[in-house]
Protein backbone atom coordinates (compact mmCIF):
# COMPACT_ATOMS: atom_id res chain seq x y z
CA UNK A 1 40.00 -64.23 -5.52
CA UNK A 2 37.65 -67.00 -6.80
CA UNK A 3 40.46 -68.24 -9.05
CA UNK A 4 42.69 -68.59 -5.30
CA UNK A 5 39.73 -70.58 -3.70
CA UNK A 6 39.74 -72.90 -6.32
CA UNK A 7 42.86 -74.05 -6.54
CA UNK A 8 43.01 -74.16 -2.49
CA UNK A 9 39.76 -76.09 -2.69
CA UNK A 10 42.00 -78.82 -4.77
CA UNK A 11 44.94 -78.80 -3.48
CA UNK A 12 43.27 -79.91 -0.11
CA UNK A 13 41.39 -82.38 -1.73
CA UNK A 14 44.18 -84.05 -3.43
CA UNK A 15 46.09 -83.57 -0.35
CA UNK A 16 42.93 -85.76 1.41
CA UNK A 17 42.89 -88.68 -1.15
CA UNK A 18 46.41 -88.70 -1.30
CA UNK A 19 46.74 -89.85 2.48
CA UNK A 20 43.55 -91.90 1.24
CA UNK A 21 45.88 -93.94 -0.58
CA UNK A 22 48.65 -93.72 1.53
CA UNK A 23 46.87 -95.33 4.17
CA UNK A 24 45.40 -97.70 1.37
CA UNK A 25 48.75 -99.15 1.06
CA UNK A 26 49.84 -99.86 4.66
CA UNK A 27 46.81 -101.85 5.00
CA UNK A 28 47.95 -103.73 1.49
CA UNK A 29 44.84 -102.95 -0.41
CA UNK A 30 44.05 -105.43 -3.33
CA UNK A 31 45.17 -103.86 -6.63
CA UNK A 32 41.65 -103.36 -7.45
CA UNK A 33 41.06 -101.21 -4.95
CA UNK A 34 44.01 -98.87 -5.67
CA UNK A 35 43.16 -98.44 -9.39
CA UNK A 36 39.52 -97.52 -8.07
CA UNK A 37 41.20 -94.43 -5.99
CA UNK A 38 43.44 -93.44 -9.01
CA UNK A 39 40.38 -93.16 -11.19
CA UNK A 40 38.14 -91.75 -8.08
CA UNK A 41 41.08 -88.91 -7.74
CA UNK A 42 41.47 -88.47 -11.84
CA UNK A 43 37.55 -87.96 -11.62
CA UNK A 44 38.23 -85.38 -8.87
CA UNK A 45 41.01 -83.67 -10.48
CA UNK A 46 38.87 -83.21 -13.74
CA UNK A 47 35.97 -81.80 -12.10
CA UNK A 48 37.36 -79.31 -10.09
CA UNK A 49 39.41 -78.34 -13.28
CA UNK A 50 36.42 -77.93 -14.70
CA UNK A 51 34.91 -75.77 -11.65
CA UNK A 52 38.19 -73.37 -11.65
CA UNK A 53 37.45 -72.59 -15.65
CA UNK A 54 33.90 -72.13 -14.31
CA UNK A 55 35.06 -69.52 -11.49
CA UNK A 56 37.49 -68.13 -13.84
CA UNK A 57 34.98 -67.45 -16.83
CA UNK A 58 32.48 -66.07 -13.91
CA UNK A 59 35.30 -63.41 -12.95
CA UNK A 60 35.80 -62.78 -16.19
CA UNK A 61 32.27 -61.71 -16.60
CA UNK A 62 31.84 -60.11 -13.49
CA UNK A 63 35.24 -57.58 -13.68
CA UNK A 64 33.75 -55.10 -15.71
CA UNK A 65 30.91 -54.50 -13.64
CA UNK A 66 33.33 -54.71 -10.46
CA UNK A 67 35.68 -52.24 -11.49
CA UNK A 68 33.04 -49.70 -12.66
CA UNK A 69 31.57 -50.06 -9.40
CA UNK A 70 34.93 -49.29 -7.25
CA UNK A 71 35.34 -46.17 -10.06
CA UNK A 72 31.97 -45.14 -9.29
CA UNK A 73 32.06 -45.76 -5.43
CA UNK A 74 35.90 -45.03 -4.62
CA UNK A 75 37.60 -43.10 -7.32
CA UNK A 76 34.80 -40.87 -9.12
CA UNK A 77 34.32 -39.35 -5.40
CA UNK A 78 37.68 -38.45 -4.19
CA UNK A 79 38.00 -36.92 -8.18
CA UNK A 80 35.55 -34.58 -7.73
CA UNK A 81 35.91 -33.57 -4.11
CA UNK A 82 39.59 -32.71 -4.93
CA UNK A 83 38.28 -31.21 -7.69
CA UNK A 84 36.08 -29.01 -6.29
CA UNK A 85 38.14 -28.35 -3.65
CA UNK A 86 40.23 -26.62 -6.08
CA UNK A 87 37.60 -24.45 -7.24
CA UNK A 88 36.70 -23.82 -3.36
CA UNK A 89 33.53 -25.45 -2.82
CA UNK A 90 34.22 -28.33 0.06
CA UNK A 91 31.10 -29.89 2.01
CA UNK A 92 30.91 -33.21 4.39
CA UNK A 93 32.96 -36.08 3.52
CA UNK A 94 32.29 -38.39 1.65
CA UNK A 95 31.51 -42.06 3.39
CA UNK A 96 31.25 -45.18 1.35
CA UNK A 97 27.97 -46.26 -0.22
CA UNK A 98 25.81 -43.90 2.25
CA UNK A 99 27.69 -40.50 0.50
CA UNK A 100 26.80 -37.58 2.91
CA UNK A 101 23.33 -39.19 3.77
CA UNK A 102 23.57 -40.53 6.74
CA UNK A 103 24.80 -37.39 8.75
CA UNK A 104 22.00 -35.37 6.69
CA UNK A 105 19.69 -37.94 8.59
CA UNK A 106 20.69 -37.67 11.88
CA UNK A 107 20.37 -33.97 11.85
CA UNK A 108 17.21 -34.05 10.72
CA UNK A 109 15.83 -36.78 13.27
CA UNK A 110 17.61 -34.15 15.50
CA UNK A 111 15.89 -31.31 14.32
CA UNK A 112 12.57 -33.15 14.03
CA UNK A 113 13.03 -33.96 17.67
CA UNK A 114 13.65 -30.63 19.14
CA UNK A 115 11.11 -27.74 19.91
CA UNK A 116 10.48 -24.91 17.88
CA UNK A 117 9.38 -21.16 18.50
CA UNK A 118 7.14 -19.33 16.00
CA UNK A 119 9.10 -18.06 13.53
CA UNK A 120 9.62 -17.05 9.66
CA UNK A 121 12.92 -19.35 9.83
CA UNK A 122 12.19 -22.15 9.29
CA UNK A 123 15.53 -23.66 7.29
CA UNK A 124 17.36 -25.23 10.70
CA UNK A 125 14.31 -26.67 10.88
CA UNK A 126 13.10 -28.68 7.64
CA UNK A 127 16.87 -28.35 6.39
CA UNK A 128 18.74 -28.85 9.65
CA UNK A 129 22.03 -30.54 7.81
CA UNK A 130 21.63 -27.54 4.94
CA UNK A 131 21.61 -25.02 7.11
CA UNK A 132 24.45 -26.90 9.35
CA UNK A 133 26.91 -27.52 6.18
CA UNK A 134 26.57 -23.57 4.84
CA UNK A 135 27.39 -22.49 7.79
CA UNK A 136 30.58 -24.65 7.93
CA UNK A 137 31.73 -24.90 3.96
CA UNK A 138 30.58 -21.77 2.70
CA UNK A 139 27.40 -20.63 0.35
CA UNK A 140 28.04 -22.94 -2.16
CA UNK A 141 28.29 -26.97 -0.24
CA UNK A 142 29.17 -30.20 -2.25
CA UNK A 143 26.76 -32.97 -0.92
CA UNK A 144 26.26 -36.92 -1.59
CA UNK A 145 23.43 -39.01 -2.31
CA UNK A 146 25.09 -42.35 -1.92
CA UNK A 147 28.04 -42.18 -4.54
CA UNK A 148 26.57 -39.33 -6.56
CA UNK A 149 27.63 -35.59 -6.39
CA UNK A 150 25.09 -32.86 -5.76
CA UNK A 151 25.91 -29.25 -5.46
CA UNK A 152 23.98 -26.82 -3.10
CA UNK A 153 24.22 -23.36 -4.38
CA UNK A 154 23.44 -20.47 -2.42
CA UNK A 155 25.16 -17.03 -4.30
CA UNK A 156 22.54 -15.08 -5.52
CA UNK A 157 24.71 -14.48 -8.74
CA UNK A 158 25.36 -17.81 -9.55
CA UNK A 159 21.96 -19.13 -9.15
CA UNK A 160 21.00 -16.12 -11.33
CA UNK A 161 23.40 -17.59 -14.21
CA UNK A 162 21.96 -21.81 -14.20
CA UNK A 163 18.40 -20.87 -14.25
CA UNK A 164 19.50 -18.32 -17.07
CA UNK A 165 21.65 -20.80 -18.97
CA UNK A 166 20.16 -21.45 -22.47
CA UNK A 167 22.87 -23.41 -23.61
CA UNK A 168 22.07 -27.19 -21.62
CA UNK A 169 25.23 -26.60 -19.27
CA UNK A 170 22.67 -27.28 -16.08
CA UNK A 171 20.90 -30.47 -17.61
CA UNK A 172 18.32 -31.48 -14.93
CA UNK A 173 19.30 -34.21 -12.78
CA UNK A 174 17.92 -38.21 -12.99
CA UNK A 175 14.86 -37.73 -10.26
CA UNK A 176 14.68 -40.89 -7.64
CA UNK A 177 12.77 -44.20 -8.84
CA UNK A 178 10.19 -42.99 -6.90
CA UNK A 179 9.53 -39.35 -8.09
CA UNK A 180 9.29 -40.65 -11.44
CA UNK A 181 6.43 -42.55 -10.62
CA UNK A 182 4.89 -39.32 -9.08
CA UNK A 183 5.63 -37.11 -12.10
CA UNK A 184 6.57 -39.04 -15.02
CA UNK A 185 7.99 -37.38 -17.81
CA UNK A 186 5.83 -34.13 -17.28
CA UNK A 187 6.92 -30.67 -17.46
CA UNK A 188 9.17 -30.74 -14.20
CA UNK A 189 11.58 -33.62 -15.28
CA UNK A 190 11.65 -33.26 -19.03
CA UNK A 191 14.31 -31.37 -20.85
CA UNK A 192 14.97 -30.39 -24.64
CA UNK A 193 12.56 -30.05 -27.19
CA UNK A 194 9.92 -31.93 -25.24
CA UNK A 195 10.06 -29.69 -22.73
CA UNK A 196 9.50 -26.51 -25.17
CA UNK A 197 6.00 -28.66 -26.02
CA UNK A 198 5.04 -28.97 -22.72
CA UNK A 199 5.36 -25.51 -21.72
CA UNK A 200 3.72 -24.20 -24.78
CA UNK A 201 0.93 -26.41 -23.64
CA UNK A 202 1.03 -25.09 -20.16
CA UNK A 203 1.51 -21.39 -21.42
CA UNK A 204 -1.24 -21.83 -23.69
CA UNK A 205 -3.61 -23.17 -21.02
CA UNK A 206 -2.49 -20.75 -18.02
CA UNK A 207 -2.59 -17.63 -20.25
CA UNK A 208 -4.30 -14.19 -19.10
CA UNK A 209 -7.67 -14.86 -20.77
CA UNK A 210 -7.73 -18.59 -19.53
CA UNK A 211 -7.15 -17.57 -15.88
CA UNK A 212 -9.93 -14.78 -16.09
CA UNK A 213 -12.56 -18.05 -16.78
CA UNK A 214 -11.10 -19.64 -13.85
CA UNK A 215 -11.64 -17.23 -11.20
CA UNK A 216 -15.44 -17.77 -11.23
CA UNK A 217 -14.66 -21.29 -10.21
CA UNK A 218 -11.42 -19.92 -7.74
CA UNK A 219 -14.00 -17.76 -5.59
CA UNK A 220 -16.71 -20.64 -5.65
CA UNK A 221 -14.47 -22.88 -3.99
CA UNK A 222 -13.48 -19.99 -1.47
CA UNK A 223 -16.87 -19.00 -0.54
CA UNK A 224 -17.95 -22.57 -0.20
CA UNK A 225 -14.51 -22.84 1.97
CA UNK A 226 -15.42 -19.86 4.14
CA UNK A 227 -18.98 -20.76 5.11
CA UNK A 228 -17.62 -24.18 6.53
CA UNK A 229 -15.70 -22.01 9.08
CA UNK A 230 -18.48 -20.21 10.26
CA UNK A 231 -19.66 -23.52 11.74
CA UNK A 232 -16.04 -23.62 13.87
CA UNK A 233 -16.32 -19.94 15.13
CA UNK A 234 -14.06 -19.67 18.39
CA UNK A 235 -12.69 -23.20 17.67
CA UNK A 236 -9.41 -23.91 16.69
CA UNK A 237 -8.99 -24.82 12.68
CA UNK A 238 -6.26 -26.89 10.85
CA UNK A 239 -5.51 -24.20 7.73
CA UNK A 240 -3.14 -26.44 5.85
CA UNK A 241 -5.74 -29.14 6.32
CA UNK A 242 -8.08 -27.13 4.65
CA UNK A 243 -5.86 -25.66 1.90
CA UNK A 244 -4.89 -29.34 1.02
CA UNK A 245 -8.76 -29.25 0.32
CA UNK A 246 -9.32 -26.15 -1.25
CA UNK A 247 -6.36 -26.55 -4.05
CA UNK A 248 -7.23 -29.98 -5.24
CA UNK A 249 -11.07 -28.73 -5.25
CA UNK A 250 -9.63 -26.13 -7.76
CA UNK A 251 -7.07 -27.40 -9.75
CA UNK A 252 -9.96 -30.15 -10.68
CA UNK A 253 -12.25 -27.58 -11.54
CA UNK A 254 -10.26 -25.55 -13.41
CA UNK A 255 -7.33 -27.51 -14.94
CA UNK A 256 -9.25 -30.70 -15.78
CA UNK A 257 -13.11 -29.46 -16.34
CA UNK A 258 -13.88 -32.20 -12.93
CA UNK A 259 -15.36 -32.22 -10.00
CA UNK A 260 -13.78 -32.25 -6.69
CA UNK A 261 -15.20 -35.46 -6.30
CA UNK A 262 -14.00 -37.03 -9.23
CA UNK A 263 -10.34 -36.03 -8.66
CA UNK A 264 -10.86 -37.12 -5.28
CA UNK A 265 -9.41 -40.37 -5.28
CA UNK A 266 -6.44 -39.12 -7.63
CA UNK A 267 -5.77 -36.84 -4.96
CA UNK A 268 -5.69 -39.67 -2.71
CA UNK A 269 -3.29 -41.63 -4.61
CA UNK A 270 -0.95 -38.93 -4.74
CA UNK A 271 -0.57 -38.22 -1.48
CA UNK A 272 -0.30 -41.80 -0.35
CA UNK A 273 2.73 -42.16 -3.21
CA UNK A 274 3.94 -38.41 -2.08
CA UNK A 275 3.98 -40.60 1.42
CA UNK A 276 6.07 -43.51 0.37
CA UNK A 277 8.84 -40.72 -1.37
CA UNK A 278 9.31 -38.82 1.33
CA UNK A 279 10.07 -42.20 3.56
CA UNK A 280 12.54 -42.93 0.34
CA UNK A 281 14.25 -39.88 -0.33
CA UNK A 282 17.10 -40.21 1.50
CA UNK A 283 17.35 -44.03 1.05
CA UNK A 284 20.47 -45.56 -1.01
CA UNK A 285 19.38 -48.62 -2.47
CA UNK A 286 21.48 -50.49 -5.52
CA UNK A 287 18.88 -49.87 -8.93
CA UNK A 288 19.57 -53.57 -9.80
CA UNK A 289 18.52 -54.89 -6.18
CA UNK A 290 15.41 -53.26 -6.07
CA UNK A 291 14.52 -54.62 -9.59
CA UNK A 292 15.41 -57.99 -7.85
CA UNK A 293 13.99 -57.97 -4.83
CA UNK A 294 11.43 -55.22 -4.29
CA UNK A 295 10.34 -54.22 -0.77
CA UNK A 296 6.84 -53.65 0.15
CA UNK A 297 7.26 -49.70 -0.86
CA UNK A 298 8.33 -50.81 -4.24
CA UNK A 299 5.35 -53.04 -4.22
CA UNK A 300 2.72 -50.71 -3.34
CA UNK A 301 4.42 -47.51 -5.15
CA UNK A 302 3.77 -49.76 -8.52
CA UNK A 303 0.00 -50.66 -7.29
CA UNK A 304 -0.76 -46.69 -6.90
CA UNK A 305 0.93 -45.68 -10.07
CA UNK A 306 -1.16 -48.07 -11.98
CA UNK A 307 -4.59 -46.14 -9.97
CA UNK A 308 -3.74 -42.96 -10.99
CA UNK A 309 -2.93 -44.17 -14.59
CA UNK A 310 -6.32 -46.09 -15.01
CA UNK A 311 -8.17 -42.84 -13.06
CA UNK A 312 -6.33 -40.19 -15.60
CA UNK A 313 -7.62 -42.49 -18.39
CA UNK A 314 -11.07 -42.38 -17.41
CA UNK A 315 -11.05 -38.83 -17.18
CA UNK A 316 -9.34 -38.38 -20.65
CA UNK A 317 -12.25 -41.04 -21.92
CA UNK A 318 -15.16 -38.93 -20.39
CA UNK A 319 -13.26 -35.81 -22.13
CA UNK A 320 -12.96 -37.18 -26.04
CA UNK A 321 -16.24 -38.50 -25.67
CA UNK A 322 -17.56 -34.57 -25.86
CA UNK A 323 -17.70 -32.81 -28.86
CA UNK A 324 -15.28 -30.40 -27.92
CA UNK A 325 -11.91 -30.34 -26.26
CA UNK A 326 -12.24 -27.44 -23.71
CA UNK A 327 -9.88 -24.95 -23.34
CA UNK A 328 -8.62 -25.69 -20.06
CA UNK A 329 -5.42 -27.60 -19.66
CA UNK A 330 -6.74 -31.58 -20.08
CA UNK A 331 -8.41 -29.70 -23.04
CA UNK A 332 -4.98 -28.63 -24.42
CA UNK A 333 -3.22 -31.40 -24.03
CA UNK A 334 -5.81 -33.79 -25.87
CA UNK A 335 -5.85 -31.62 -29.04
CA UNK A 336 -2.52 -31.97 -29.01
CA UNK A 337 -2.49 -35.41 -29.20
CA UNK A 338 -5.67 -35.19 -31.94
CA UNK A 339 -3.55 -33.18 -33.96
CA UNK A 340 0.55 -34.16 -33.44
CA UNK A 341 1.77 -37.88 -33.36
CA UNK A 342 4.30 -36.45 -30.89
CA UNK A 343 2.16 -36.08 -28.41
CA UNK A 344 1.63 -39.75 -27.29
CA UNK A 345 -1.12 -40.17 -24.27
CA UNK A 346 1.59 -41.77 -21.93
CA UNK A 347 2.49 -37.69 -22.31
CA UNK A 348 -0.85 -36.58 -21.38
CA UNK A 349 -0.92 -38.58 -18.05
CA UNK A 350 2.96 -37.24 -16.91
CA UNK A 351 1.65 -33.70 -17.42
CA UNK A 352 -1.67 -34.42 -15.42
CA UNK A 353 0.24 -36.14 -13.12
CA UNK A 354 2.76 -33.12 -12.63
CA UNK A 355 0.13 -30.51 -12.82
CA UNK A 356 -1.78 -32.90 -9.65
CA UNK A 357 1.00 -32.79 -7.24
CA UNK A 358 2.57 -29.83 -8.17
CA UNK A 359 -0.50 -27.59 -8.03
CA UNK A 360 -1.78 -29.15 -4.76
CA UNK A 361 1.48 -29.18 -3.29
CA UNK A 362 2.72 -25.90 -4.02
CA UNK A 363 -0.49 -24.30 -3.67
CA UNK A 364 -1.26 -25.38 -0.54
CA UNK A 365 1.89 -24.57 1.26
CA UNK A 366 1.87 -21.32 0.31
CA UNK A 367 -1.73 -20.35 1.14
CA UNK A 368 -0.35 -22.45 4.54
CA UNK A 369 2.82 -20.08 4.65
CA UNK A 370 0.89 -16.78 3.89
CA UNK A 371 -1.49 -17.02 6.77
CA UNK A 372 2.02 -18.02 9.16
CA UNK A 373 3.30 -15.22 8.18
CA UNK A 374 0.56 -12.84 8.37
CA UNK A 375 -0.44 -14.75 11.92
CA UNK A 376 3.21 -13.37 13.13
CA UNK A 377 3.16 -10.33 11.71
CA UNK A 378 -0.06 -8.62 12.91
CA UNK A 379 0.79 -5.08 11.62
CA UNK A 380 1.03 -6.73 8.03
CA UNK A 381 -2.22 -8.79 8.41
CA UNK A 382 -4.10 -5.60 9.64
CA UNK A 383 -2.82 -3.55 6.40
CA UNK A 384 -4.15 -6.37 3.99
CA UNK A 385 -7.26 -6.74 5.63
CA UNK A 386 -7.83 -3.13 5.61
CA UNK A 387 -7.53 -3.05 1.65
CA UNK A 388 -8.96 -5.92 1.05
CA UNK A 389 -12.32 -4.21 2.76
CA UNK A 390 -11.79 -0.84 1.69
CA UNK A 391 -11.02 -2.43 -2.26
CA UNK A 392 -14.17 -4.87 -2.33
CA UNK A 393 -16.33 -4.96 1.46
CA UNK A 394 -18.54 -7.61 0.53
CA UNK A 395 -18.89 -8.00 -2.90
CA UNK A 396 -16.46 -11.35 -4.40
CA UNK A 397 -13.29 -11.05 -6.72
CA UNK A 398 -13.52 -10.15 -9.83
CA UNK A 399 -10.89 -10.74 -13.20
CA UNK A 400 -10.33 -6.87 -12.79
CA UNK A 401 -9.53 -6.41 -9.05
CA UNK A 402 -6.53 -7.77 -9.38
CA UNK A 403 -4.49 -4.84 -10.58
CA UNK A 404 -5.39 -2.75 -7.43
CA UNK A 405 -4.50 -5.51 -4.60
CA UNK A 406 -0.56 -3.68 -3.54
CA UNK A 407 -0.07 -4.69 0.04
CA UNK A 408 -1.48 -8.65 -0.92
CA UNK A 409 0.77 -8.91 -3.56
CA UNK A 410 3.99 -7.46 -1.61
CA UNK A 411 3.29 -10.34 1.15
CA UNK A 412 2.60 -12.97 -1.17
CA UNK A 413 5.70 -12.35 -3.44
């Protein structure tokens, strides 16, 4: 195509200084003057030879990237939709560039739009095009994130067999630019033989005897929790508020021998950059453009990856300068390092990184999810409560209680 605009571009030039000349002559130009347009049109002629080799070497460069973009964007998709389709699994069709995205995003705006009554259900509601596409395509839905496949699986018995797979046939998929800058390479995103490290380290960390030292620290932050309540007796209170306050409080404590206050303004960082990913999930933007030009996400998702790094590496500072490790997680992981080259630091800050979110996050919602659920189910909530005070009264948790909490454990599992 640039080759054909070339030559179009010179053909109408010559056809221009051609009637140039022409006219040259009925107005008997000097033969001076004619020579001058022959070598003015030579001149021409050369140059815009020299511009079609330019265009020509250009598209020369630029097919191989073209053509690996129309596979990837035309022919990988309607490959694997026929042949899934074979295999039975269908899902919404696939539209160029945006994939499935953009009618996942209008459900949702839908969703997030509409009322909802108090319920356990909750999956029409925070998964409205989910919920929407099993219902139409079956258990198991293929889905698209812009020109890449992703497979929903709901059958019990297959998800049973990929989280059982030992062989690498489920490889974990590339996480979005911007989850990688909220978990790194931790234990979450790695694979292989650095994951087996990391969860060693974890396992090691999180063992029985480990968590017995932490619930000292666990019903601390409770208590201290509890008695802020009493001041809002007969007022309304924001639980998952407080939860996001309560697991951060602990995970500090316990995970990374700190303060609430010191992890504070990690916490901080995290959810701001937990902010800008959920406004990015669904976006489709070209890797290579956003390298180029960078919007003001981009920007600031950079600027708060740098704050956690530099806060991480203060608190890994404050922690060699003791004599001793600690046995807690941070504690782990920097013996590691003292003791195997494979353990670089840049490791160290994507597992405190993961453990950050990831303990928050989950944590949270769940303590947020168990007191829903108990709120809706008052029979349930007036069985726990009634162990819970028959088990302990007043006295706090204790390392050994937990054995003889039943009706807790069925609600929370």
């Amino acid at each position: 195509m640039i080759n054909l605009v070339g030559i179009l571009l010179m053909l109408l030039i010559n056809i221009n200084i051609t009637l140039i000349i022409e006219k040259s002559n009925n107005y008997k130009q000097s033969e001076r003057e004619r020579k001058t347009a022959k070598i003015f049109l030579h001149g021409v002629m050369a140059n815009l030879q020299g511009i079609n080799l330019m265009l020509a070497l250009v598209s020369l460069i630029l097919l191989p990237y073209v053509l690996r973009f129309l596979k990837r964007a035309f022919w990988d998709p309607i490959r694997i939709t026929k042949s899934m389709e074979a295999q039975g699994i269908r899902g919404p069709p696939y539209k160029f560039l945006h994939g499935s995205t953009s009618e996942a995003n209008k459900l949702m705006e839908k969703s997030m739009n509409t009322p909802m009554e108090l319920s356990h259900n909750i999956l029409p509601k925070v998964q409205p095009h989910f919920h929407s596409w099993i219902k139409l395509y079956g258990r198991n839905v293929l889905t698209w994130h812009g020109s890449t496949p992703r497979l929903v699986v709901g059958e019990t018995e297959l998800v049973k067999e990929i989280l059982s797979d030992r062989e690498g046939g489920f490889p974990k998929y590339e996480p979005p630019e911007f989850m990688k800058k909220l978990l790194g390479d931790g234990l979450v995103t790695s694979s292989g033989q650095k994951w087996v490290r990391q969860r060693k380290l974890a396992t090691h960390a999180f063992r029985s005897e480990s968590l017995k030292e932490m619930i000292p620290a666990i019903v601390s932050s409770v208590e201290s929790m509890l008695q802020k309540w009493v001041k809002f007796e007969g007022k309304e209170i924001d639980l998952f508020r407080e939860f996001c306050t309560l697991t951060p409080e602990i995970i500090s404590r316990t995970a990374f021998g700190s303060s609430y206050i010191e992890g504070k303004r990690i916490f901080i960082k995290i959810d701001e950059l937990t902010a800008i990913c959920a406004r990015n999930f669904q976006a489709i933007r070209l890797p290579f453009f956003r390298k180029l030009v960078p919007n003001q996400d981009d920007i600031e998702a950079d600027k708060i990856e740098r704050d956690i790094r530099e806060s991480i590496l203060k608190l890994i500072k404050r922690r060699e300068e003791r004599k001793e490790n600690g046995d807690d997680l941070l504690g782990s992981l920097i013996k590691a390092h003292r003791e195997n080259e494979s353990i670089t630091l840049d490791d160290i800050i994507d597992e405190c990184k993961t453990f950050y979110f990831t303990g928050q996050e989950t944590t949270s919602i769940m303590l947020s999810w168990t007191a829903l659920i108990l709120a809706i189910n008052t029979d349930w909530q007036d069985k726990v409560r009634s162990e819970v005070l028959q088990l302990f009264g007043d006295r706090s948790l204790t390392s050994e209680d937990f054995a003889s909490i039943a009706k807790l454990k069925k609600v929370i599992n």
